[in-house]
N, C-alpha and C. Protein backbone atom coordinates (compact mmCIF):
# COMPACT_ATOMS: atom_id res chain seq x y z
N UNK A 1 96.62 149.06 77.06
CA UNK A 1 97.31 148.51 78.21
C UNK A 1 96.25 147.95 79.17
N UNK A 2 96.42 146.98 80.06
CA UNK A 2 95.18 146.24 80.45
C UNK A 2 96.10 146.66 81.72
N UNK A 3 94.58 146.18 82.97
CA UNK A 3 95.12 146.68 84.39
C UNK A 3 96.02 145.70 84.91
N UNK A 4 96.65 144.86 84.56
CA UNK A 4 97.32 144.33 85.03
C UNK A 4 98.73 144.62 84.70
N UNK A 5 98.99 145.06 83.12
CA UNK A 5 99.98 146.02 82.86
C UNK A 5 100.02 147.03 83.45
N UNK A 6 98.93 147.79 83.87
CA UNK A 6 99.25 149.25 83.94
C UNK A 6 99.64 148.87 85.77
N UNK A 7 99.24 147.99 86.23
CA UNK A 7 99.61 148.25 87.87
C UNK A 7 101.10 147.52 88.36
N UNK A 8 101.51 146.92 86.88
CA UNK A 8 103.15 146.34 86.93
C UNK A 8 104.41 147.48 86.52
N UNK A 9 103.37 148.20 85.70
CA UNK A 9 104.22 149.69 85.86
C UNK A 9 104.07 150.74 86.74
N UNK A 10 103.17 150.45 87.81
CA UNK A 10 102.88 151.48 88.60
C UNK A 10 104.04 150.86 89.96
N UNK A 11 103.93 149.96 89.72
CA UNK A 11 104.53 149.03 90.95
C UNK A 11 106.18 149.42 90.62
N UNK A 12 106.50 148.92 89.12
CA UNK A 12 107.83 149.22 89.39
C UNK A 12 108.34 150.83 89.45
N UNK A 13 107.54 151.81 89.17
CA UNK A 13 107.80 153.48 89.55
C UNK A 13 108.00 153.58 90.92
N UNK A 14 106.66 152.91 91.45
CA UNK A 14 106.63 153.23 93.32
C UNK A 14 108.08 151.90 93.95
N UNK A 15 108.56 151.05 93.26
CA UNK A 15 109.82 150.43 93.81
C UNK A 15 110.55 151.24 93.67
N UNK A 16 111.29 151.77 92.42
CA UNK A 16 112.00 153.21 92.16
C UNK A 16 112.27 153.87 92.58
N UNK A 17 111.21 154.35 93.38
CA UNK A 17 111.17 155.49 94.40
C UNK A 17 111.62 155.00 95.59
N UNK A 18 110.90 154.00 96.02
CA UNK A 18 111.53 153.63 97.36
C UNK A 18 113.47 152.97 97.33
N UNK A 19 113.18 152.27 96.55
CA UNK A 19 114.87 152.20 96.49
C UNK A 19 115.82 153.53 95.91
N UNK A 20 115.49 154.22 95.45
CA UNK A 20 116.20 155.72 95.43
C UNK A 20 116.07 156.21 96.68
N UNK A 21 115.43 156.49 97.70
CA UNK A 21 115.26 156.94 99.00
C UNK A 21 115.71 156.38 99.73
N UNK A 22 115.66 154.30 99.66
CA UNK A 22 116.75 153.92 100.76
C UNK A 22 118.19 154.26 100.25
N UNK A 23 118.41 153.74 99.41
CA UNK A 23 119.73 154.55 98.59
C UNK A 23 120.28 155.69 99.52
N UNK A 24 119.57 156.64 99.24
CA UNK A 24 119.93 157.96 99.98
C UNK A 24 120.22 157.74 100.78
N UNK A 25 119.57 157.39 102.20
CA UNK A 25 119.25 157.45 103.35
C UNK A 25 120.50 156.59 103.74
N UNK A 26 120.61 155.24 103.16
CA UNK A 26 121.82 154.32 103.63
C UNK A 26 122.99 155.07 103.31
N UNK A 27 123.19 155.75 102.36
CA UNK A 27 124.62 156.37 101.97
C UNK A 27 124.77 157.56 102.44
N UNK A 28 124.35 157.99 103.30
CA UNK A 28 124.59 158.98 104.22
C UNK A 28 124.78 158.84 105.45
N UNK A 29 126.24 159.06 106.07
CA UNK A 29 126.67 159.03 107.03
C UNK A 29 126.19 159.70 108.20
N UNK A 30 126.27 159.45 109.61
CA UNK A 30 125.87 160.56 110.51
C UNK A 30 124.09 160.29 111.05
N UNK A 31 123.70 160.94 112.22
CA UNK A 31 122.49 161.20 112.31
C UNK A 31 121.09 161.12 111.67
N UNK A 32 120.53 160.59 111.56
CA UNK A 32 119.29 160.65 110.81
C UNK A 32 118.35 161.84 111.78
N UNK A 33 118.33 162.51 110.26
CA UNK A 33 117.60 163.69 110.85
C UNK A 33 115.98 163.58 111.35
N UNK A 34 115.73 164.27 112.55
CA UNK A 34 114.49 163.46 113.25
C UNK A 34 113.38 165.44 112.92
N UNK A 35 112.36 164.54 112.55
CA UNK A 35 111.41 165.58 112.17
C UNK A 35 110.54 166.16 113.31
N UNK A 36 110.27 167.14 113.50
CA UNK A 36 110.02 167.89 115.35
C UNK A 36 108.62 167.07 115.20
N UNK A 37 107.78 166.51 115.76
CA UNK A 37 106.98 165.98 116.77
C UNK A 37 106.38 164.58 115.78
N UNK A 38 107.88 163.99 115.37
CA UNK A 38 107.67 162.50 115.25
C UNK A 38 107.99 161.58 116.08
N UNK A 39 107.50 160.54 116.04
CA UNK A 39 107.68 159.90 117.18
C UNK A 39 108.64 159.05 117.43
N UNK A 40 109.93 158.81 116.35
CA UNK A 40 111.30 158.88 117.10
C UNK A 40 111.57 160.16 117.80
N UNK A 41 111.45 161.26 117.66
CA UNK A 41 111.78 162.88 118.39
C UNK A 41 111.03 162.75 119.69
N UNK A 42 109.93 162.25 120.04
CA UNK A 42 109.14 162.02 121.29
C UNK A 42 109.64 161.04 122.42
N UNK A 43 109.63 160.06 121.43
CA UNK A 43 110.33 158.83 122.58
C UNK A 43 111.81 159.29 122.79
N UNK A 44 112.81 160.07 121.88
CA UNK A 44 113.87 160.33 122.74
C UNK A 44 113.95 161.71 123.76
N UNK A 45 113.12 162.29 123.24
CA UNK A 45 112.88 163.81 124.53
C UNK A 45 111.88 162.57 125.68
N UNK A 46 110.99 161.68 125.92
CA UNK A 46 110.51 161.11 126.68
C UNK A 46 111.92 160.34 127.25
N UNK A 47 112.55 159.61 126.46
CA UNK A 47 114.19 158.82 127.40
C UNK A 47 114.69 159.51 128.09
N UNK A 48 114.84 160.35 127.42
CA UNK A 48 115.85 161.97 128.16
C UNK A 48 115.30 162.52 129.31
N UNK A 49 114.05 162.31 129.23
CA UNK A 49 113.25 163.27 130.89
C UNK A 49 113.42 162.40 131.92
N UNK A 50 113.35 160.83 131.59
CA UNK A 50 113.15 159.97 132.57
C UNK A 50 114.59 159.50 132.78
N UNK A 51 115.47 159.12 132.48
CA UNK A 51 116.82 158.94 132.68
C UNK A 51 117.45 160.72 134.06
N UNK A 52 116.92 161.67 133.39
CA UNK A 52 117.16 163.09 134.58
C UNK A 52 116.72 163.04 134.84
N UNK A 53 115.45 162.58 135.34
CA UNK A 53 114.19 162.46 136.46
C UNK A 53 113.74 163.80 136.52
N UNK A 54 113.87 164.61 135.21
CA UNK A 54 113.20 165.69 135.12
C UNK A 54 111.08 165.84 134.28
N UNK A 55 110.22 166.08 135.13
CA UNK A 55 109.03 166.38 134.46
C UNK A 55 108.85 166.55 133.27
C-alpha cells in the first residue's frame, strides 16, 4: 500500500467518525450537554453574572 493509499484510508475512517458523531449530536433533541469549564459553560455563567449585575 503506498502513502497515498494508506492516508485515503485514514481519511475516510477519520470522516466516519466525524459523521457518526454529527449524526448523533444532530439527532438528538434537547440541550447540548455543556462540559464544566468549557468555554460555552464560561461564557454562559459570564452572560448570567452580567445580565444580574452579580460579581
Amino acid at each position: 500500500m503506498t502513502d497515498t493509499e494508506h492516508q485515503a484510508v485514514l481519511n475516510d475512517a477519520m470522516n466516519d467518525r466525524m459523521r457518526a458523531a454529527l449524526h448523533k449530536v444532530w439527532g438528538e433533541q434537547g440541550l447540548a450537554p455543556v462540559q464544566r469549564g468549557s468555554v460555552a459553560l464560561m461564557t454562559q455563567e459570564f452572560r448570567a453574572a452580567v445580565a444580574t449585575g452579580s460579581p
